[in-house]
C-alpha atoms as a PDB file:
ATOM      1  CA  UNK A   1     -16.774  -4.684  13.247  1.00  0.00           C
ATOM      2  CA  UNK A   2     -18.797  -2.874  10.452  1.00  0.00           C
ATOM      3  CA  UNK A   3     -19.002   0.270  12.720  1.00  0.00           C
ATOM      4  CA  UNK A   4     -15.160   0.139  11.462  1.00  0.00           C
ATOM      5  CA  UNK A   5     -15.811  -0.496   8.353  1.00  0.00           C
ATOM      6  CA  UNK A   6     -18.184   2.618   7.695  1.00  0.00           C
ATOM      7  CA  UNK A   7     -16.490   4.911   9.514  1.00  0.00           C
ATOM      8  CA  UNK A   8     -12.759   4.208   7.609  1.00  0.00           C
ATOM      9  CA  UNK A   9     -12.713   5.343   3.736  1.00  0.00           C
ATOM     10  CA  UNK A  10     -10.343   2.822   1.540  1.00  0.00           C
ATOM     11  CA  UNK A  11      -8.482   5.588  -1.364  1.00  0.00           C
ATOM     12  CA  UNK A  12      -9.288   4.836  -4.730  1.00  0.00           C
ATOM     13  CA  UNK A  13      -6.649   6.744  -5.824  1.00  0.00           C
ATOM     14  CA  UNK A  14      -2.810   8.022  -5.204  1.00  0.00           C
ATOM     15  CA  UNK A  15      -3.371  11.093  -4.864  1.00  0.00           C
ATOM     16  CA  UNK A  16      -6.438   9.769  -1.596  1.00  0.00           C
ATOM     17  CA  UNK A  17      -3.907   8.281  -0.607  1.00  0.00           C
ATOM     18  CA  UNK A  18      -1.141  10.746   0.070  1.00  0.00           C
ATOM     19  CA  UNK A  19      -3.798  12.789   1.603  1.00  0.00           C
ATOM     20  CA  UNK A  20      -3.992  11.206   4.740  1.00  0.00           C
ATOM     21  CA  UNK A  21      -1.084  10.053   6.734  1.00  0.00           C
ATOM     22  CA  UNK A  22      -2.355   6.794   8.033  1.00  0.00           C
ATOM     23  CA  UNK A  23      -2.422   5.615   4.180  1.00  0.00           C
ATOM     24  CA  UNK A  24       0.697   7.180   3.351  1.00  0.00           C
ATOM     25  CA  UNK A  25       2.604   5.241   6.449  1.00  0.00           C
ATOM     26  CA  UNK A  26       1.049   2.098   5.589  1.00  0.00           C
ATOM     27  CA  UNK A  27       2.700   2.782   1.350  1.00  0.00           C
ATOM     28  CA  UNK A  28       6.001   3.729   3.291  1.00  0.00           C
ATOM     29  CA  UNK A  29       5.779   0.340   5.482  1.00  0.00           C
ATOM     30  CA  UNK A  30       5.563  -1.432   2.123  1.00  0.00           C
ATOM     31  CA  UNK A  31       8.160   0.174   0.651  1.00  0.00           C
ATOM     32  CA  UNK A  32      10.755  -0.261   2.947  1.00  0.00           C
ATOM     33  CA  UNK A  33       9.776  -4.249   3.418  1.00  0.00           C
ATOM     34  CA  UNK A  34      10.603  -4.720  -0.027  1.00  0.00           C
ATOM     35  CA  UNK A  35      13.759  -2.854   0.011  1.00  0.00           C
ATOM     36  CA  UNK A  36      14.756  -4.770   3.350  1.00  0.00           C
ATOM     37  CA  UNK A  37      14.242  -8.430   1.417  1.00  0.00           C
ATOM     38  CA  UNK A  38      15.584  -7.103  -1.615  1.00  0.00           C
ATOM     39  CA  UNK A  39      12.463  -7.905  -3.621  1.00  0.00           C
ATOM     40  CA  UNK A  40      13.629  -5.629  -6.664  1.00  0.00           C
ATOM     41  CA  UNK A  41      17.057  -3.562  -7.874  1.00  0.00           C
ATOM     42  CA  UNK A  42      17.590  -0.986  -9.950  1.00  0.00           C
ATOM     43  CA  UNK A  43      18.954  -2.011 -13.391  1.00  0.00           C
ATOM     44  CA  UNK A  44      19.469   0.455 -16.787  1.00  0.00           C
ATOM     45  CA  UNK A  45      16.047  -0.239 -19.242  1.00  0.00           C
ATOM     46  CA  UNK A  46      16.971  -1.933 -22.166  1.00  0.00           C
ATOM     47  CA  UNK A  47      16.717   0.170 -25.907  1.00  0.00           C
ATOM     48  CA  UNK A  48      13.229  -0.261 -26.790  1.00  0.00           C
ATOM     49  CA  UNK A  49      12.005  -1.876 -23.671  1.00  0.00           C
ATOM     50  CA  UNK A  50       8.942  -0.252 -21.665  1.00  0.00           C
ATOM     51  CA  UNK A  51       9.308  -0.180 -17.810  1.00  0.00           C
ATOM     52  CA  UNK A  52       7.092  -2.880 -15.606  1.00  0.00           C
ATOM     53  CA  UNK A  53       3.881  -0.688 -13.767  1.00  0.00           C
ATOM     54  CA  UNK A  54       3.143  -0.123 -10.390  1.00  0.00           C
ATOM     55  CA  UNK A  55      -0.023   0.035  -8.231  1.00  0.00           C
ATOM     56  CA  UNK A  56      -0.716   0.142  -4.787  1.00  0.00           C
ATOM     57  CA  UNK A  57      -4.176  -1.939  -3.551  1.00  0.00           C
ATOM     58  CA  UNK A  58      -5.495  -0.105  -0.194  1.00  0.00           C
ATOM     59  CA  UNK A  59      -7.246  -2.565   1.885  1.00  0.00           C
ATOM     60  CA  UNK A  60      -7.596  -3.051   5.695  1.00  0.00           C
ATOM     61  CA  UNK A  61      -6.156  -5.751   7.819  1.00  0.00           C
ATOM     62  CA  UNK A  62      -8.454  -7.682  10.450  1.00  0.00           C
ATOM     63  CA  UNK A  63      -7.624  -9.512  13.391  1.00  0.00           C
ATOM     64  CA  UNK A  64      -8.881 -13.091  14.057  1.00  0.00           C
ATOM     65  CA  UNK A  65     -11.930 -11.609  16.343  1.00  0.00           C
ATOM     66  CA  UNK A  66     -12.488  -8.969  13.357  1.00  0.00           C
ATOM     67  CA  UNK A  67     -10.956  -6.268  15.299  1.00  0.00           C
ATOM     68  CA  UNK A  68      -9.257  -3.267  13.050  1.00  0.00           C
ATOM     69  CA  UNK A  69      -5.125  -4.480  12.998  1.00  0.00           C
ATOM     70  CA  UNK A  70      -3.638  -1.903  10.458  1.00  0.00           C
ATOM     71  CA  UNK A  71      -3.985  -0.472   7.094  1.00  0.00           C
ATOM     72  CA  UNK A  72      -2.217  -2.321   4.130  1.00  0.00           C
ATOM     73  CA  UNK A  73      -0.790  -0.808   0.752  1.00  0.00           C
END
């Protein structure tokens, strides 16, 4: 379990993140559960009116024996 842990770097940072594939899939995964349960929609931004941010948190998931399951954006 923390042979895992050391050996797999966690992005601090888009731009980490788009860098390597496994990261990027796991952002894409994300994605495309929220559009599939329709968690947002695309609506005109009222005058005046600042759009709502976005981040992605990068964090790996664990099995219940604390073996490596997937990565998670």
């Amino acid at each position: 379990f923390l042979t895992s842990i050391n050996t797999i770097t966690i992005p601090t940072s888009l731009s980490e993140a788009l860098s390597d594939s496994k990261w990027k899939q796991a952002m894409d995964s994300e994605m495309e559960a929220l559009d599939k349960n329709s968690k947002w929609r695309s609506v005109p931004l009222p005058n005046g009116k600042k759009p709502v941010g976005f981040k992605c948190v990068y964090t790996m998931k664990y099995k219940d024996g604390g073996s490596f399951e997937r990565y998670k954006a």
